[in-house]
Protein backbone atom coordinates (compact mmCIF):
# COMPACT_ATOMS: atom_id res chain seq x y z
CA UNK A 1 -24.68 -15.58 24.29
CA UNK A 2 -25.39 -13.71 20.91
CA UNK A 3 -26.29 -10.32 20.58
CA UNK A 4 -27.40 -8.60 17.34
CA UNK A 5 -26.38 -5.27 16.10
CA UNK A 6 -30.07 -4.44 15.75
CA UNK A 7 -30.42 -4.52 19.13
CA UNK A 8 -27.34 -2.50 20.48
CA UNK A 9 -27.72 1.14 20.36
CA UNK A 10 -27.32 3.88 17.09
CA UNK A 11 -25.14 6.42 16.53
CA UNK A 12 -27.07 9.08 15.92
CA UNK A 13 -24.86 10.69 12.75
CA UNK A 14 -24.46 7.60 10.74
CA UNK A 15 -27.00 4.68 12.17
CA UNK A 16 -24.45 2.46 13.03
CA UNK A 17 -24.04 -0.44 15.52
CA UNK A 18 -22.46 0.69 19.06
CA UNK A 19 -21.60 -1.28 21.99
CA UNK A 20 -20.40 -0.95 25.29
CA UNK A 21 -16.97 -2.64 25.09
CA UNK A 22 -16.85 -3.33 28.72
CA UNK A 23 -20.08 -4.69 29.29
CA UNK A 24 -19.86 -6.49 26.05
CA UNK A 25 -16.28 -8.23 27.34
CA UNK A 26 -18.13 -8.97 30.65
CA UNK A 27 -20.98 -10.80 29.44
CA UNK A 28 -19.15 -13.18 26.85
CA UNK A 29 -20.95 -11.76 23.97
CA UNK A 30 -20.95 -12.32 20.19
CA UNK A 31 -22.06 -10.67 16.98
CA UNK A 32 -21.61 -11.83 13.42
CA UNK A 33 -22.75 -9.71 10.62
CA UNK A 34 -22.48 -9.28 6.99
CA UNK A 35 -21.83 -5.39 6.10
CA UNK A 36 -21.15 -3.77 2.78
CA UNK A 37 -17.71 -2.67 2.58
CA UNK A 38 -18.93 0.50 0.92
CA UNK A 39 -19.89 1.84 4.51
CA UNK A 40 -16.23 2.32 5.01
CA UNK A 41 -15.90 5.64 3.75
CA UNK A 42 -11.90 5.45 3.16
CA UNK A 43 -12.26 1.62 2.09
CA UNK A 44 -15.22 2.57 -0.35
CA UNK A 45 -13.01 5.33 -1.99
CA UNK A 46 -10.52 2.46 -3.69
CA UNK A 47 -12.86 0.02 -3.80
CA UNK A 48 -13.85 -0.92 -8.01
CA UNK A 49 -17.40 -2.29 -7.21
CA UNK A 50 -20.02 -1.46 -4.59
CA UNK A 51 -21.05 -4.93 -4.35
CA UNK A 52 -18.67 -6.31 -1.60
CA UNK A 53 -19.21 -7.41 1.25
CA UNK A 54 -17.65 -8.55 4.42
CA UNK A 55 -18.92 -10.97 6.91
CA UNK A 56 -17.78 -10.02 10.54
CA UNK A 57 -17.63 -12.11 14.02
CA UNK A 58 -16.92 -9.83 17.52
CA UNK A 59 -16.77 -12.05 20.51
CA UNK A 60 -15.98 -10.45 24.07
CA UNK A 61 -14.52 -11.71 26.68
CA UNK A 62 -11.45 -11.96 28.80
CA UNK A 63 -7.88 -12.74 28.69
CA UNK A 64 -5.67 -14.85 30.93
CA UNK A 65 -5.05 -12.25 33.26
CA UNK A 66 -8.67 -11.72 33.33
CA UNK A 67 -8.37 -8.32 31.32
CA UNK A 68 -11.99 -7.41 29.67
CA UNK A 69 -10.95 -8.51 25.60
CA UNK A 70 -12.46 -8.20 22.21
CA UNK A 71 -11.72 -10.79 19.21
CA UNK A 72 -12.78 -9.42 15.62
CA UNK A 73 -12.38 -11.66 12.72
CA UNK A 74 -13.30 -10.48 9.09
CA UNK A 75 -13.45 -12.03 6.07
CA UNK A 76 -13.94 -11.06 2.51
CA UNK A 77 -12.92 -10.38 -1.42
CA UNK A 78 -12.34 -7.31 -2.21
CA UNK A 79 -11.05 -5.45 -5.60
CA UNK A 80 -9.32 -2.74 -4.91
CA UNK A 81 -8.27 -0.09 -7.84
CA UNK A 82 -4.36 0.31 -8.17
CA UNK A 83 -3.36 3.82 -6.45
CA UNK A 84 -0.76 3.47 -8.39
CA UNK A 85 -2.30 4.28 -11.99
């Protein structure tokens, strides 16, 4: 089963995406997403353009042992600026 982010409820101070991870293990769900990595406030602060983005794929569900689990693969390019210089 897929859920979307549009869907799930808001966090009131910054709009974003919240789920319940329990119920979210429980049912078996999934999400995938593109996001802007600029919404990362510490990420955006080294980050040389504005224009990245990062696709996103949360699945619930449950280990071996029958713990509740969540998977969360991300993927992306990203140009950082050296914190070096």
């Amino acid at each position: 089963m897929v859920a979307s982010p549009k869907n799930d409820a808001k966090d009131s101070t910054n709009n974003n995406p919240v789920i319940n991870s329990m119920e979210f293990s429980r049912k078996a769900l999934e999400i995938r997403d593109t996001i802007a990595a600029s919404r990362f406030q510490r990420l955006n602060d080294v980050l040389v353009s504005s224009k990245n983005m990062l696709d996103y794929h949360l699945i619930g569900g449950s280990s071996q042992e029958g713990e509740p689990l969540l998977q969360l693969y991300v993927r992306g390019h990203l140009q950082l600026r050296c914190q070096r210089c």
